[in-house]
N, C-alpha and C. Protein backbone atom coordinates (compact mmCIF):
# COMPACT_ATOMS: atom_id res chain seq x y z
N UNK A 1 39.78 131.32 -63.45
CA UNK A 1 40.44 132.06 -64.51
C UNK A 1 39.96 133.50 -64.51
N UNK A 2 40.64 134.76 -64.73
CA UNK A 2 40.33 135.71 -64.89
C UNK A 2 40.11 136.34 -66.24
N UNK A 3 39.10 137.07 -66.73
CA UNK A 3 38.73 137.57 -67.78
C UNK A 3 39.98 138.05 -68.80
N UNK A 4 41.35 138.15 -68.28
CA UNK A 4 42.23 138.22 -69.33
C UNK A 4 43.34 137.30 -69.79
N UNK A 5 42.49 136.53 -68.77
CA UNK A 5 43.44 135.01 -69.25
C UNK A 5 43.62 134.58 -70.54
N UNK A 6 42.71 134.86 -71.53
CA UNK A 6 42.59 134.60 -72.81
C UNK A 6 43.28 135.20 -73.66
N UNK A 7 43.73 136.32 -73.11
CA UNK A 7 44.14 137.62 -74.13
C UNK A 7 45.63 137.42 -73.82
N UNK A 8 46.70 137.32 -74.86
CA UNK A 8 47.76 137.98 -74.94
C UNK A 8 47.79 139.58 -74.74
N UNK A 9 46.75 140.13 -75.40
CA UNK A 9 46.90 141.52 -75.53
C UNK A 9 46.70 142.31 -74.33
N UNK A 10 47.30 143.50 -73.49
CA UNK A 10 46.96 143.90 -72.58
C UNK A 10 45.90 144.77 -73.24
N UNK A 11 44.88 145.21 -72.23
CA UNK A 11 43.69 145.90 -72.50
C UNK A 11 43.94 147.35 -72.92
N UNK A 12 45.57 148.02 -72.58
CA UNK A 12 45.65 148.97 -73.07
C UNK A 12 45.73 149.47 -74.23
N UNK A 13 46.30 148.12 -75.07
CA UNK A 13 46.68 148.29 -76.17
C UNK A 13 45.71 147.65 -77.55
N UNK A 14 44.23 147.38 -76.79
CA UNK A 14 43.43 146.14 -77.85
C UNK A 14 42.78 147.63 -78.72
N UNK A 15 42.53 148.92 -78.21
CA UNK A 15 42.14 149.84 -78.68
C UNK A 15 42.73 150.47 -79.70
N UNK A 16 44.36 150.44 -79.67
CA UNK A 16 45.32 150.63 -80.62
C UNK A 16 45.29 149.64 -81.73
N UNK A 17 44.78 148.23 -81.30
CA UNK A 17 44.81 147.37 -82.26
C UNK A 17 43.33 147.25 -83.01
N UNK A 18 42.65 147.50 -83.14
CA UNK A 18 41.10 148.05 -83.13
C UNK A 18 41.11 148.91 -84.52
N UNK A 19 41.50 150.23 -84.08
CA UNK A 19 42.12 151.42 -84.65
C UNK A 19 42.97 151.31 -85.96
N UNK A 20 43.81 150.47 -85.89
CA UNK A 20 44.99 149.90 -86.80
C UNK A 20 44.40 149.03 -87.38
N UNK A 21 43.44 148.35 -87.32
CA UNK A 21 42.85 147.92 -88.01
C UNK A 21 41.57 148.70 -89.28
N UNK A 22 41.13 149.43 -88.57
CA UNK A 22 40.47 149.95 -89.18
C UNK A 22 41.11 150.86 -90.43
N UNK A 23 42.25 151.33 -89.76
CA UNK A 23 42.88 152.29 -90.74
C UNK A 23 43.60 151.63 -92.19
N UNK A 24 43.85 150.32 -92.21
CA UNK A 24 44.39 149.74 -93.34
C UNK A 24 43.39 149.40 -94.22
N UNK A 25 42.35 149.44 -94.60
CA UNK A 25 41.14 149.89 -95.31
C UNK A 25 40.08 150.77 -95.61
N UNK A 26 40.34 151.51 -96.49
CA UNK A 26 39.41 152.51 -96.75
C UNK A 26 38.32 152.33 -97.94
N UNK A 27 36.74 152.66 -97.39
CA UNK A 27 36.31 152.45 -98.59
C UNK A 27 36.20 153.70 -99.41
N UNK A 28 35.11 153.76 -100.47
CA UNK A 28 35.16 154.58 -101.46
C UNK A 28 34.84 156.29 -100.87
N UNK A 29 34.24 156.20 -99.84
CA UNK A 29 33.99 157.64 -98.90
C UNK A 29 35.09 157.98 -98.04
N UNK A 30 35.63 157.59 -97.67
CA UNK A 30 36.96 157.80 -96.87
C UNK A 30 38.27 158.10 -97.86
N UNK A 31 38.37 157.42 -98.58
CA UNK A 31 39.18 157.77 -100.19
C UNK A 31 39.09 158.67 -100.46
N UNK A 32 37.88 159.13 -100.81
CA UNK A 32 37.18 160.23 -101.33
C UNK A 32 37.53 161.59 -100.38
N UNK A 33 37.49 161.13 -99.08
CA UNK A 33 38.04 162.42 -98.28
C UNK A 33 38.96 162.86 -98.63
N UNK A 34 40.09 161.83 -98.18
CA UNK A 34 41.53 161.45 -98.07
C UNK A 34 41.81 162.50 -98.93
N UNK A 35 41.82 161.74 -100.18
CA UNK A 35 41.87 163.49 -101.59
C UNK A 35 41.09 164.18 -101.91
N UNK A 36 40.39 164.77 -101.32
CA UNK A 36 39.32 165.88 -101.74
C UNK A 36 38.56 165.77 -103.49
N UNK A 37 38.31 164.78 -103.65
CA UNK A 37 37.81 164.15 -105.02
C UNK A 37 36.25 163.49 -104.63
N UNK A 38 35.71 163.39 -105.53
CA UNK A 38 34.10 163.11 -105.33
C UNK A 38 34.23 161.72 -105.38
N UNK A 39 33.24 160.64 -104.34
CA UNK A 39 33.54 159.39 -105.14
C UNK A 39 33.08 159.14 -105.97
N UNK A 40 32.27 159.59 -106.68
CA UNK A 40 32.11 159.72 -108.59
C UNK A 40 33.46 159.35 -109.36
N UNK A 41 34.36 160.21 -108.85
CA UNK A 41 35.24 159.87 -109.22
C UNK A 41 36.20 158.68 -109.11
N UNK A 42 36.44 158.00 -108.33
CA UNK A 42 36.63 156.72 -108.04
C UNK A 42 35.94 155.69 -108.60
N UNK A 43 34.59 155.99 -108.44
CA UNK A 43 33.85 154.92 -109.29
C UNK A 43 34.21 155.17 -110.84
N UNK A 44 34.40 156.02 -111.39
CA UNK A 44 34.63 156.38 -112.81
C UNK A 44 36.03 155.49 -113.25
N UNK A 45 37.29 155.64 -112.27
CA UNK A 45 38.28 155.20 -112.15
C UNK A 45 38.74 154.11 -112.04
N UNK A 46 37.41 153.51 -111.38
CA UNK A 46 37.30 151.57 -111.25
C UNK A 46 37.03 151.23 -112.61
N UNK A 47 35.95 151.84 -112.75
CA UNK A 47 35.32 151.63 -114.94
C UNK A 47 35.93 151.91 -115.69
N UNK A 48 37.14 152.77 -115.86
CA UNK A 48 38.27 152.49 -116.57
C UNK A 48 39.57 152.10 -116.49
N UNK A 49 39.23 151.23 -115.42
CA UNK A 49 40.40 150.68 -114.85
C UNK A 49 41.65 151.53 -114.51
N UNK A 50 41.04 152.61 -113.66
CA UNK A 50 42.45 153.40 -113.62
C UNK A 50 42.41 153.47 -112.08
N UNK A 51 43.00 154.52 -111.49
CA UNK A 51 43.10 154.84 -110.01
C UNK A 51 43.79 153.75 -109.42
N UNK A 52 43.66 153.22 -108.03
CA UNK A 52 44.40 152.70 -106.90
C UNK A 52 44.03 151.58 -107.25
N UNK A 53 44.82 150.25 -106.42
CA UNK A 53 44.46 149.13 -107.01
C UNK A 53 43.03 148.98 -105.79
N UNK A 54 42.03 147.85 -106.08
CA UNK A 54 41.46 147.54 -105.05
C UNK A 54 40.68 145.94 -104.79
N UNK A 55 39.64 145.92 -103.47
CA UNK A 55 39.11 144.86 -103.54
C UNK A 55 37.47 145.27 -103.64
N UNK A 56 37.15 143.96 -104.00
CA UNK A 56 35.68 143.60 -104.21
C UNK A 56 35.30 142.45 -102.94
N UNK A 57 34.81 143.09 -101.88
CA UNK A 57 34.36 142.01 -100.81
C UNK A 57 32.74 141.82 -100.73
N UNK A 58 32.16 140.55 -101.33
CA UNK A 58 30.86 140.73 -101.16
C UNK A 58 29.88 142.03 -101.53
N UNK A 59 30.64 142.26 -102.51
CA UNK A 59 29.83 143.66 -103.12
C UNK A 59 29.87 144.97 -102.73
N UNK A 60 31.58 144.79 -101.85
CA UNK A 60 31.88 146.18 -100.98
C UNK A 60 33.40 146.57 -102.06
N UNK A 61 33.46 147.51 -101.98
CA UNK A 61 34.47 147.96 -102.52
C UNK A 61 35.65 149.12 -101.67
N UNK A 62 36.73 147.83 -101.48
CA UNK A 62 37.62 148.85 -100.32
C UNK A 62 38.93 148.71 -101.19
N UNK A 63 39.67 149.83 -100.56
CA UNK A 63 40.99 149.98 -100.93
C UNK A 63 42.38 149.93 -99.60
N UNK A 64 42.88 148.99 -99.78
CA UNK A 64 44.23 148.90 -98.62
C UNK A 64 44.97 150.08 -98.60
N UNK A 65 45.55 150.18 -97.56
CA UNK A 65 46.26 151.77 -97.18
C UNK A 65 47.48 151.21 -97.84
N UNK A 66 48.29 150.03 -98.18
CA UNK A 66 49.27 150.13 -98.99
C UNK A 66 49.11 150.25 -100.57
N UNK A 67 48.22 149.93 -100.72
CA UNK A 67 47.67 150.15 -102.28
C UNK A 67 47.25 151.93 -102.81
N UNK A 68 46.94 152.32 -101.68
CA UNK A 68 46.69 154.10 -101.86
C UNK A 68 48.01 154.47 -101.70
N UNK A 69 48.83 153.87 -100.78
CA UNK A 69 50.00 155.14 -100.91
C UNK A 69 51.05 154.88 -101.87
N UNK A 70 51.16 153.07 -102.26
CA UNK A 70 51.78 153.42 -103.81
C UNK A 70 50.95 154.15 -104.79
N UNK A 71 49.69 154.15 -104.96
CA UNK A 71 49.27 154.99 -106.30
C UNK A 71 49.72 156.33 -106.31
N UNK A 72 49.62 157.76 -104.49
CA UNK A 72 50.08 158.35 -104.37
C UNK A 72 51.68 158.39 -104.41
N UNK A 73 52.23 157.55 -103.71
CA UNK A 73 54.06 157.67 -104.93
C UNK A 73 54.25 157.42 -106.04
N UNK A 74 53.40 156.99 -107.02
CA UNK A 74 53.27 157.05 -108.35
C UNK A 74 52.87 157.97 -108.56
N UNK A 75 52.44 158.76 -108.52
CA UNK A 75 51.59 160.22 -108.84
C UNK A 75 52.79 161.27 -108.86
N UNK A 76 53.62 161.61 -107.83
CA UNK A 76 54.74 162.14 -107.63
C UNK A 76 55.27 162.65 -109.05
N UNK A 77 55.26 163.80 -109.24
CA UNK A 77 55.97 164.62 -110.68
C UNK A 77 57.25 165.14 -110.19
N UNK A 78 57.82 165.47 -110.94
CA UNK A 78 58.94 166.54 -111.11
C UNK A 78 58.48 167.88 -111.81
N UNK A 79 58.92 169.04 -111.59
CA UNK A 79 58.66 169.75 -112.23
C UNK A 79 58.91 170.09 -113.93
N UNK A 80 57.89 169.82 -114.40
CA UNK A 80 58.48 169.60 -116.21
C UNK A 80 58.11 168.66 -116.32
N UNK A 81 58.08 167.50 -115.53
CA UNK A 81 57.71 166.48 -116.55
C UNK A 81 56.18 165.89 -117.01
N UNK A 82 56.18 165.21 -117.74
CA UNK A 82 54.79 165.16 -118.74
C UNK A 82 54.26 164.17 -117.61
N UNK A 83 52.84 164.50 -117.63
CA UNK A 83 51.79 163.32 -116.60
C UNK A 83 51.83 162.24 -117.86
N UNK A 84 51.74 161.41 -117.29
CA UNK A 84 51.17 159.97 -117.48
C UNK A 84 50.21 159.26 -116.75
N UNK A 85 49.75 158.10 -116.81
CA UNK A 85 48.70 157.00 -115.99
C UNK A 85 49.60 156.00 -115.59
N UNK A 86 50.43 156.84 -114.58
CA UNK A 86 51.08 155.80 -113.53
C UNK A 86 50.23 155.06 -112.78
N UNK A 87 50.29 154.05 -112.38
CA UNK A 87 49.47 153.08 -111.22
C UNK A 87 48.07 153.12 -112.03
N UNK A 88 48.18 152.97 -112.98
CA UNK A 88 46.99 152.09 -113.27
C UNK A 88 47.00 150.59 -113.73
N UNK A 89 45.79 150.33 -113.41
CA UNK A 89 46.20 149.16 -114.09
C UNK A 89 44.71 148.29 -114.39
């Protein structure tokens, strides 16, 4: 048997899948980049239950890349109109 007998995946593409993985979770420092916000702030946001939705893994605290970019299309204003605490919850 040869070493890629096992793999569906060709070897070109396990790096892409690697990658893509990584990117559908962000924790509280990478967040924190993402929008130029302190993670102070995030943590503040978990304690009042506001901001993005997220998880609690073993005492890690990450956020899914689909869960950040609805909070960011909730965020979305018009000009004029009044803010609210969309996507909280």
């Amino acid at each position: 048997m040869t070493p890629n007998s096992f793999s569906t995946t060709p070897r070109s593409n396990l790096h892409d899948l690697n990658l893509d993985r990584s990117l559908r979770h962000f924790n509280q420092i990478d967040l924190s980049r993402r929008w130029s916000i302190s993670p102070r702030t995030l943590e503040r946001w978990r304690w009042l239950k506001q901001g993005p939705r997220y998880l609690k893994i073993g005492g890690r605290v990450v956020y899914r890349l689909e869960d950040i970019e609805a909070f960011e299309k909730a965020q979305i204003k018009k000009a004029g109109q009044q803010l609210t605490d969309a996507g909280c919850e």
